[in-house]
PDB file of N, CA and C in Angstrom:
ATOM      1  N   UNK A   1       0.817  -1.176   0.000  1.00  0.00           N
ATOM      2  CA  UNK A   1       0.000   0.000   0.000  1.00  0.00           C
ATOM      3  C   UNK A   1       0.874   1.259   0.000  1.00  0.00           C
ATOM      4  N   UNK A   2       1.946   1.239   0.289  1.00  0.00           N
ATOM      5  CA  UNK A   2       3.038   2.426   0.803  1.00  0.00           C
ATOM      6  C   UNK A   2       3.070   2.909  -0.896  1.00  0.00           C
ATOM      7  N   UNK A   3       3.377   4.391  -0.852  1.00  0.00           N
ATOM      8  CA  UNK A   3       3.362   4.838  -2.048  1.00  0.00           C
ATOM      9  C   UNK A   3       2.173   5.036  -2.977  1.00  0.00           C
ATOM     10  N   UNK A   4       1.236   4.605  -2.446  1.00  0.00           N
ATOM     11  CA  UNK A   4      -0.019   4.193  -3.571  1.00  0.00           C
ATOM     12  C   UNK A   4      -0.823   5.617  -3.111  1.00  0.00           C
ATOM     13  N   UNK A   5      -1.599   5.865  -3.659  1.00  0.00           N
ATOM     14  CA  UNK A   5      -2.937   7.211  -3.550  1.00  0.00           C
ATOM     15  C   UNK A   5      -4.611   5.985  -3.714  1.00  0.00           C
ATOM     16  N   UNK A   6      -4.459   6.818  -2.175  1.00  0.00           N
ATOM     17  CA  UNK A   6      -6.102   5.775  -2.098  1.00  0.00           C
ATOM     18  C   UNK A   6      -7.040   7.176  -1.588  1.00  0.00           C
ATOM     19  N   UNK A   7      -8.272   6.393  -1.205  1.00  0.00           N
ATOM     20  CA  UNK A   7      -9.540   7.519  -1.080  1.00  0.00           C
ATOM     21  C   UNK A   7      -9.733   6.927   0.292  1.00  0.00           C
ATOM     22  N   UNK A   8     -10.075   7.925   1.240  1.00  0.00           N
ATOM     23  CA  UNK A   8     -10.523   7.569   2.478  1.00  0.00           C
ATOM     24  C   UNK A   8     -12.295   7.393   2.593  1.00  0.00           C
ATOM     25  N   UNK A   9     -12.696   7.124   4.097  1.00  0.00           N
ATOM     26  CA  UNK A   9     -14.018   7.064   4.324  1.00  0.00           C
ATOM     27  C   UNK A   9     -14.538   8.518   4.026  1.00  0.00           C
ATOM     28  N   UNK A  10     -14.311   9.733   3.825  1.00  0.00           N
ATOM     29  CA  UNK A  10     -14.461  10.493   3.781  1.00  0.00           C
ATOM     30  C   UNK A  10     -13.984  11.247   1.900  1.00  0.00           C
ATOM     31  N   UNK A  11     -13.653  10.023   1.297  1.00  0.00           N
ATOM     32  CA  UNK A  11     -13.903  10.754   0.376  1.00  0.00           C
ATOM     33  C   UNK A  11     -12.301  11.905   0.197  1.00  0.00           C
ATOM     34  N   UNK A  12     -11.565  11.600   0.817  1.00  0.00           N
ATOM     35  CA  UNK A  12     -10.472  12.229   0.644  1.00  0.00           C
ATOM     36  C   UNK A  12      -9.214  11.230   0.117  1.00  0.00           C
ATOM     37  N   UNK A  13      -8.719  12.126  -1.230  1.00  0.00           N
ATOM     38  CA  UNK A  13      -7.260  11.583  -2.054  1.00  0.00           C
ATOM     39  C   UNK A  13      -6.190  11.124  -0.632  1.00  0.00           C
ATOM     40  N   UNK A  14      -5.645  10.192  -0.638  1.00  0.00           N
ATOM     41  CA  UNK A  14      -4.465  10.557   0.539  1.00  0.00           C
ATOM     42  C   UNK A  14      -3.555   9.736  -0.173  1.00  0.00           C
ATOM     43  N   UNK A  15      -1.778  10.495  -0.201  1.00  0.00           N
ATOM     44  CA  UNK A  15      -0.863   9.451  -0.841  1.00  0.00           C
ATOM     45  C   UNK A  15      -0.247   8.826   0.493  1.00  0.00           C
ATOM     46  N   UNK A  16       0.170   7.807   0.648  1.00  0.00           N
ATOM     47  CA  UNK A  16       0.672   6.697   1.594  1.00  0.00           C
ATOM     48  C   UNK A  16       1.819   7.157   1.597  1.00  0.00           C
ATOM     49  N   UNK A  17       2.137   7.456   2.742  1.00  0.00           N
ATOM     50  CA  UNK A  17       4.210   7.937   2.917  1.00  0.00           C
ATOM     51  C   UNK A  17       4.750   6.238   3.642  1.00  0.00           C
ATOM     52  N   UNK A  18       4.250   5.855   4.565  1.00  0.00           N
ATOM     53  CA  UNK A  18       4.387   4.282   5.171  1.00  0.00           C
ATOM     54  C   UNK A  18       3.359   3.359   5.466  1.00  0.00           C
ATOM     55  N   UNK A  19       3.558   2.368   5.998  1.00  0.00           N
ATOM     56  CA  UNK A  19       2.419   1.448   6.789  1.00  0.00           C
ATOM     57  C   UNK A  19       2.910   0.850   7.848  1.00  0.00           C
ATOM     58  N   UNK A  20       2.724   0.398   8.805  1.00  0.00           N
ATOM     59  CA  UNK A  20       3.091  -0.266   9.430  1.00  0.00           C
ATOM     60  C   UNK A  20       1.439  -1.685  10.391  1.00  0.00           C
ATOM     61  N   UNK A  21       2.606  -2.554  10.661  1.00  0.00           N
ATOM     62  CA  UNK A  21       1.054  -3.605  11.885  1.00  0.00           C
ATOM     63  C   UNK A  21       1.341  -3.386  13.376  1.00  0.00           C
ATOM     64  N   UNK A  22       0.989  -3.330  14.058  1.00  0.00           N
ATOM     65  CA  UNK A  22       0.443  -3.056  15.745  1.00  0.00           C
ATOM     66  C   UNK A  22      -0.598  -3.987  16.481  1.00  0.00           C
ATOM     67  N   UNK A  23      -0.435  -4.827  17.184  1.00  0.00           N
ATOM     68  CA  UNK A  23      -1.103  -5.522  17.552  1.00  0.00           C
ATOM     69  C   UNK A  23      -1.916  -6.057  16.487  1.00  0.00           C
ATOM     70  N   UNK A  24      -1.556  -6.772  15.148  1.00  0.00           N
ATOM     71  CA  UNK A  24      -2.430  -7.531  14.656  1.00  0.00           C
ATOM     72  C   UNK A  24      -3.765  -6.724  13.305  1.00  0.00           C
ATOM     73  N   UNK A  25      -3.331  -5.109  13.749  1.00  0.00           N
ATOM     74  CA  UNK A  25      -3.966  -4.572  12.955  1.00  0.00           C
ATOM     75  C   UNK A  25      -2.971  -3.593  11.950  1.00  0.00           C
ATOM     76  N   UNK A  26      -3.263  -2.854  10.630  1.00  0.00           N
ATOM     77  CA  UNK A  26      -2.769  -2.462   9.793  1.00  0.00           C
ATOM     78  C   UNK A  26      -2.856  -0.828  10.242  1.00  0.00           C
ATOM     79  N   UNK A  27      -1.863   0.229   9.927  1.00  0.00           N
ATOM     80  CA  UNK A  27      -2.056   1.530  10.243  1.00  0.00           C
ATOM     81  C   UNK A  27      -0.968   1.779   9.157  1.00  0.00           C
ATOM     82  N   UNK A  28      -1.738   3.331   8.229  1.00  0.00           N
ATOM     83  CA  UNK A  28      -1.095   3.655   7.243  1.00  0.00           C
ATOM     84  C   UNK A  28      -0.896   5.512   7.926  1.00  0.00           C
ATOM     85  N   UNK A  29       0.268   6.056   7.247  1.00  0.00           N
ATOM     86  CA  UNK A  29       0.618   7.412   7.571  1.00  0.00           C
ATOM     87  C   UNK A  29       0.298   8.314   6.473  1.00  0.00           C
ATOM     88  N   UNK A  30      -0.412   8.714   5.819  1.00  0.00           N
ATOM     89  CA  UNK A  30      -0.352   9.387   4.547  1.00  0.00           C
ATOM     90  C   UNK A  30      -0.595  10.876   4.903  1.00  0.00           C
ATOM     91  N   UNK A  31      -0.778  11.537   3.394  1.00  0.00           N
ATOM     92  CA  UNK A  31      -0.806  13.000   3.446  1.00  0.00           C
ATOM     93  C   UNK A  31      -1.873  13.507   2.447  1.00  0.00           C
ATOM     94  N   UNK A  32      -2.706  14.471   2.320  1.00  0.00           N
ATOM     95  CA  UNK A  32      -3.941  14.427   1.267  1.00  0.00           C
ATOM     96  C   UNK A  32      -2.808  15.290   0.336  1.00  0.00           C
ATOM     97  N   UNK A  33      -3.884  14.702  -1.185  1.00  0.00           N
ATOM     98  CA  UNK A  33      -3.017  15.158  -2.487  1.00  0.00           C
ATOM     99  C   UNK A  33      -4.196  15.590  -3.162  1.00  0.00           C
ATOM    100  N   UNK A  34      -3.784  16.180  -4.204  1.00  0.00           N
ATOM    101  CA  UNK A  34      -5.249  16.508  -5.224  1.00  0.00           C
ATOM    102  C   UNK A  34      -5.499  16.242  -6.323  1.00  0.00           C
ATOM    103  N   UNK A  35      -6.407  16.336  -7.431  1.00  0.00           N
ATOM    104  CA  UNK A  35      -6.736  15.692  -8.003  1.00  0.00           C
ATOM    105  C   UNK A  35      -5.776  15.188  -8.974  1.00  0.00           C
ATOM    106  N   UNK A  36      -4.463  15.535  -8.685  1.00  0.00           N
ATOM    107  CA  UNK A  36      -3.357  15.789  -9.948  1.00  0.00           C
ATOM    108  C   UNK A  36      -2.320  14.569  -8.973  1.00  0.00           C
ATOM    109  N   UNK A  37      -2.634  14.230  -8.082  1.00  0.00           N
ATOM    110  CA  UNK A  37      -1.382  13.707  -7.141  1.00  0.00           C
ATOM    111  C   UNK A  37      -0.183  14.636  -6.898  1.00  0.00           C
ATOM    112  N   UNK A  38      -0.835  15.878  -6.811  1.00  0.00           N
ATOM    113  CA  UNK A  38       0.173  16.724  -6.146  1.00  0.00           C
ATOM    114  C   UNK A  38      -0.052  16.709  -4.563  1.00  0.00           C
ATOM    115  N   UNK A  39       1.205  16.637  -3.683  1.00  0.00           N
ATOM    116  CA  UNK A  39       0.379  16.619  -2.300  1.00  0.00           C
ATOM    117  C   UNK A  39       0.516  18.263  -1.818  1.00  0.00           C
ATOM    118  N   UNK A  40      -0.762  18.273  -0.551  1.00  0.00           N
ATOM    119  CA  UNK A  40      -1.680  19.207  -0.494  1.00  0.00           C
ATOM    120  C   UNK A  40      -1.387  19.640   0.934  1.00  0.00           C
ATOM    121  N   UNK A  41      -0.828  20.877   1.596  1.00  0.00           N
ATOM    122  CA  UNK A  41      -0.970  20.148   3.426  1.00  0.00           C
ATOM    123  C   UNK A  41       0.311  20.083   4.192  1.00  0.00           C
ATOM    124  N   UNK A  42       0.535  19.892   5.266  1.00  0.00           N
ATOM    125  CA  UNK A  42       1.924  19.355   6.128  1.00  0.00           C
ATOM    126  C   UNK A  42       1.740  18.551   6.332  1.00  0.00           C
ATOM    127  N   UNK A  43       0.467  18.366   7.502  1.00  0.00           N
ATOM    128  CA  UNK A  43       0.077  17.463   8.350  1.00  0.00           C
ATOM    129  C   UNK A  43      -0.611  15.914   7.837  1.00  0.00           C
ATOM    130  N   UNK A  44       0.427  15.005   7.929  1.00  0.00           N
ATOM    131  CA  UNK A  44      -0.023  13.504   7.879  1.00  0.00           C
ATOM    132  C   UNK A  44      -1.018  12.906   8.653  1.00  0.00           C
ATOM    133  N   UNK A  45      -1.545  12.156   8.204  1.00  0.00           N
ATOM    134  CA  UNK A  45      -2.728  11.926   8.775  1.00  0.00           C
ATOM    135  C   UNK A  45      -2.888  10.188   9.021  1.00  0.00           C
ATOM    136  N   UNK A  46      -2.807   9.457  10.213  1.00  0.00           N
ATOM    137  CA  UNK A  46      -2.708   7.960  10.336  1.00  0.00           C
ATOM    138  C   UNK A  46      -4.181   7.646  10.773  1.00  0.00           C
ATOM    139  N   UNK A  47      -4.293   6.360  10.038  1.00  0.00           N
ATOM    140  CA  UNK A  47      -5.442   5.777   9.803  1.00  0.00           C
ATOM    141  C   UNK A  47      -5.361   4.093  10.226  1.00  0.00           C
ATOM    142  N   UNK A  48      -6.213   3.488  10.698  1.00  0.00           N
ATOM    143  CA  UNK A  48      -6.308   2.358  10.706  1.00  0.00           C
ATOM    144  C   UNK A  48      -7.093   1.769   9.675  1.00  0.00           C
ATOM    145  N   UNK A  49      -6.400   0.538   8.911  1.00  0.00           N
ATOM    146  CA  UNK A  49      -6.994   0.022   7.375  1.00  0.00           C
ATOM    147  C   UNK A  49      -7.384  -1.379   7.480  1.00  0.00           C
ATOM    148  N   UNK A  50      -8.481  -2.026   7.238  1.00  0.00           N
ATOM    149  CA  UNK A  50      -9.060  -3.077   6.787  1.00  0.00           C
ATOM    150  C   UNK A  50      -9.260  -3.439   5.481  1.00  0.00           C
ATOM    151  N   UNK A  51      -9.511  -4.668   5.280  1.00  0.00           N
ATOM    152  CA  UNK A  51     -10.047  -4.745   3.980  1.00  0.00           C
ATOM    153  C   UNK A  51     -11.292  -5.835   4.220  1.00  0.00           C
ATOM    154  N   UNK A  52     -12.567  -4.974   3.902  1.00  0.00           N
ATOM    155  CA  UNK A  52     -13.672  -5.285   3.395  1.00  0.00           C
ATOM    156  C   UNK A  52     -14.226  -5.804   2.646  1.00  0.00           C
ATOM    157  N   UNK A  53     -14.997  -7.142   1.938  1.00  0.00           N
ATOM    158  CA  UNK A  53     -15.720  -7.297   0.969  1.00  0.00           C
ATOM    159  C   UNK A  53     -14.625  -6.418  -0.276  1.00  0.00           C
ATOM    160  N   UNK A  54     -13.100  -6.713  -0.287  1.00  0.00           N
ATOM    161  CA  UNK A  54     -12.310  -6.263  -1.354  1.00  0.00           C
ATOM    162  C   UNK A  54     -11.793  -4.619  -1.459  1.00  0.00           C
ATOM    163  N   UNK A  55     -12.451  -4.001  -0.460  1.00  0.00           N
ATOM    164  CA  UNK A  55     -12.244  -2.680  -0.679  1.00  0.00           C
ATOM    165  C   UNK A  55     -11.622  -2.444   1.052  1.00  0.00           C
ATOM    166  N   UNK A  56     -10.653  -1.351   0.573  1.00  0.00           N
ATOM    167  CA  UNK A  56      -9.957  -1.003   1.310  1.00  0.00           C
ATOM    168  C   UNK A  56     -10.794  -0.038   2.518  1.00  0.00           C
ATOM    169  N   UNK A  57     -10.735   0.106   3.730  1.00  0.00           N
ATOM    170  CA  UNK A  57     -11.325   0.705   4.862  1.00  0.00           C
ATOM    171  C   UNK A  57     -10.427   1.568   5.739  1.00  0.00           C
ATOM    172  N   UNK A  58     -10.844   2.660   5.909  1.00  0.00           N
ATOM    173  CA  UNK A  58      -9.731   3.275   6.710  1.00  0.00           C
ATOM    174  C   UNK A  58     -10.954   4.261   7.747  1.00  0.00           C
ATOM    175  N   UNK A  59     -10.381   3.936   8.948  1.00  0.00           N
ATOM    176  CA  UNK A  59     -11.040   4.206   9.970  1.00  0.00           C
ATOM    177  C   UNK A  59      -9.818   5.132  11.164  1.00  0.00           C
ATOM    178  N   UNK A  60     -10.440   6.449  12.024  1.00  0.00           N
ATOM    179  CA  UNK A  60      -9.983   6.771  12.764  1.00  0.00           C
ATOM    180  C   UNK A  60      -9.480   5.854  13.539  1.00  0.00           C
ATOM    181  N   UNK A  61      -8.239   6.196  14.417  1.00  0.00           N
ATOM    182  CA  UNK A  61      -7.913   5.383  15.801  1.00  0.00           C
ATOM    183  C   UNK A  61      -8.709   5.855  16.753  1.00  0.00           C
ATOM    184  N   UNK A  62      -9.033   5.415  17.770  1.00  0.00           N
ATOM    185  CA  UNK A  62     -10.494   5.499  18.744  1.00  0.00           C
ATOM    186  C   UNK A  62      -9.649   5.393  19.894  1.00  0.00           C
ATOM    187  N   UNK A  63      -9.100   4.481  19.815  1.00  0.00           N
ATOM    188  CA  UNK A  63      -8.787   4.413  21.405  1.00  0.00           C
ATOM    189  C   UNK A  63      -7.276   5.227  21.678  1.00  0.00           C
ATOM    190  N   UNK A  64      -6.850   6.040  22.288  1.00  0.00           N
ATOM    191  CA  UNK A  64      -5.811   6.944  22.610  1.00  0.00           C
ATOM    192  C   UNK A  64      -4.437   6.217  23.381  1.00  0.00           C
ATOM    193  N   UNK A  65      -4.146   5.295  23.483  1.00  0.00           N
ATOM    194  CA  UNK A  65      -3.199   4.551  23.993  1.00  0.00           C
ATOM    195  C   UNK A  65      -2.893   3.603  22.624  1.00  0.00           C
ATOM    196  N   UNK A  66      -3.190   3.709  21.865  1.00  0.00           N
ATOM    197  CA  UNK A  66      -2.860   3.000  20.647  1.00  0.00           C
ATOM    198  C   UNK A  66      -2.584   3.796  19.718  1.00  0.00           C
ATOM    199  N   UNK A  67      -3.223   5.025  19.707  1.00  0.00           N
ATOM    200  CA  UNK A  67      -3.186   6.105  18.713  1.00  0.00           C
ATOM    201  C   UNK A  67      -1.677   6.360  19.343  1.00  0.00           C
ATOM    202  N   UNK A  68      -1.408   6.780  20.207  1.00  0.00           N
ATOM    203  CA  UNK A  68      -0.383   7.435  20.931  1.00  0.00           C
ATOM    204  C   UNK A  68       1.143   6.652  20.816  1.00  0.00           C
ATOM    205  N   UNK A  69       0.899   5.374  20.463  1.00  0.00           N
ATOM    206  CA  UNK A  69       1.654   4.137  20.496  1.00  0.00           C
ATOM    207  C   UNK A  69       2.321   4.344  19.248  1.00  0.00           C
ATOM    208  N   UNK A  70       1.158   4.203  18.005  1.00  0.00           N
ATOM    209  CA  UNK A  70       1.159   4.123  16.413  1.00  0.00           C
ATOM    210  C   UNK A  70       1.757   5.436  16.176  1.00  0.00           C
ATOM    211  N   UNK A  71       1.725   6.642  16.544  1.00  0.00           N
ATOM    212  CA  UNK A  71       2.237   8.062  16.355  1.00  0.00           C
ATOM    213  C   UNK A  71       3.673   8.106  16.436  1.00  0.00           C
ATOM    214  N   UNK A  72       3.817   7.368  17.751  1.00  0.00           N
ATOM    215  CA  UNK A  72       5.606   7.388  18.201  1.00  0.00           C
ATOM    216  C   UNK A  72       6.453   6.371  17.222  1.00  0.00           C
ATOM    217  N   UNK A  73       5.158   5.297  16.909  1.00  0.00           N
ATOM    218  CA  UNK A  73       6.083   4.361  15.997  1.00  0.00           C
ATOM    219  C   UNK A  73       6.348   5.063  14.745  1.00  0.00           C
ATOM    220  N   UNK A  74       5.519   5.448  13.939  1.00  0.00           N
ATOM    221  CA  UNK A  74       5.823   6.112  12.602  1.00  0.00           C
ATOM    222  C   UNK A  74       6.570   7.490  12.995  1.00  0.00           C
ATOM    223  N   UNK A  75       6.762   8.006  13.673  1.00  0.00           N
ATOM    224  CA  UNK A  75       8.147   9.024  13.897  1.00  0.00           C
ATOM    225  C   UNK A  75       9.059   8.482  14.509  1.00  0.00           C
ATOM    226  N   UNK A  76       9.131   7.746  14.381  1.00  0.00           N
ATOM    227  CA  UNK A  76      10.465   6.952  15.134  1.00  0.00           C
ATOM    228  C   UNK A  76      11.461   6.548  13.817  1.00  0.00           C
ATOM    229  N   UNK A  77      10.162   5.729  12.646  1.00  0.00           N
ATOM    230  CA  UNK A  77      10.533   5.694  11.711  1.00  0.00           C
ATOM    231  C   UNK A  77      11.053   6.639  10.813  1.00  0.00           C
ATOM    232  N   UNK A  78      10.446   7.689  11.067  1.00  0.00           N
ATOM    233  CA  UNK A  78      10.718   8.917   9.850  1.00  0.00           C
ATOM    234  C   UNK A  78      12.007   9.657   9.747  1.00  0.00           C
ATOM    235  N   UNK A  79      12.335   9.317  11.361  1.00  0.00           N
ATOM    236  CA  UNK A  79      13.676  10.330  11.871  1.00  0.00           C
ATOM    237  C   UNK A  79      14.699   9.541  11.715  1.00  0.00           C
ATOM    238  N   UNK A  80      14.443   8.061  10.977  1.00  0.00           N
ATOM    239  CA  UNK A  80      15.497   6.909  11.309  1.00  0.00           C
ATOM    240  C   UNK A  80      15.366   6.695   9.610  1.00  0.00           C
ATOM    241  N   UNK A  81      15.182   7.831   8.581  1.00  0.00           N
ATOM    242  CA  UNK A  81      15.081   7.473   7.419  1.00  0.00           C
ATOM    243  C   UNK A  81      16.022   8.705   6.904  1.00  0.00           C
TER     244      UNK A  81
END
């Protein structure tokens, strides 16, 4: 998925900067782009991703000790790139 431009639940372009798994579930880091795949913005935006009946799902993190977890992991990564 890393690198790819997908559409969120909301209907928003986002290009994938990483992914990473966490307890068993999938979390992607991306950034919104526009209709051109130019990206749009500073602020990255992490999502938790399923796949549905074939289609990809991306859902807020809900619970704040996981969000908080998944945040430190993908900057941990970024600063180590």
């Amino acid at each position: 998925m890393k690198d790819k431009v997908i559409s969120t639940k909301d209907n928003l372009r986002m290009y994938v900067l990483d992914e990473l798994e966490y307890k068993n579930k999938k979390y992607i880091m991306c950034i919104g782009v526009d209709e051109n795949d130019e990206i749009i913005g500073t602020n990255p935006h992490i999502y938790e991703v399923s796949v549905e009946e074939n289609d990809l799902v991306t859902s807020d993190i809900t619970d704040f000790e996981v969000a908080s977890v998944v945040n430190n992991m993908f900057l941990a990564r970024t600063q180590n790139n």
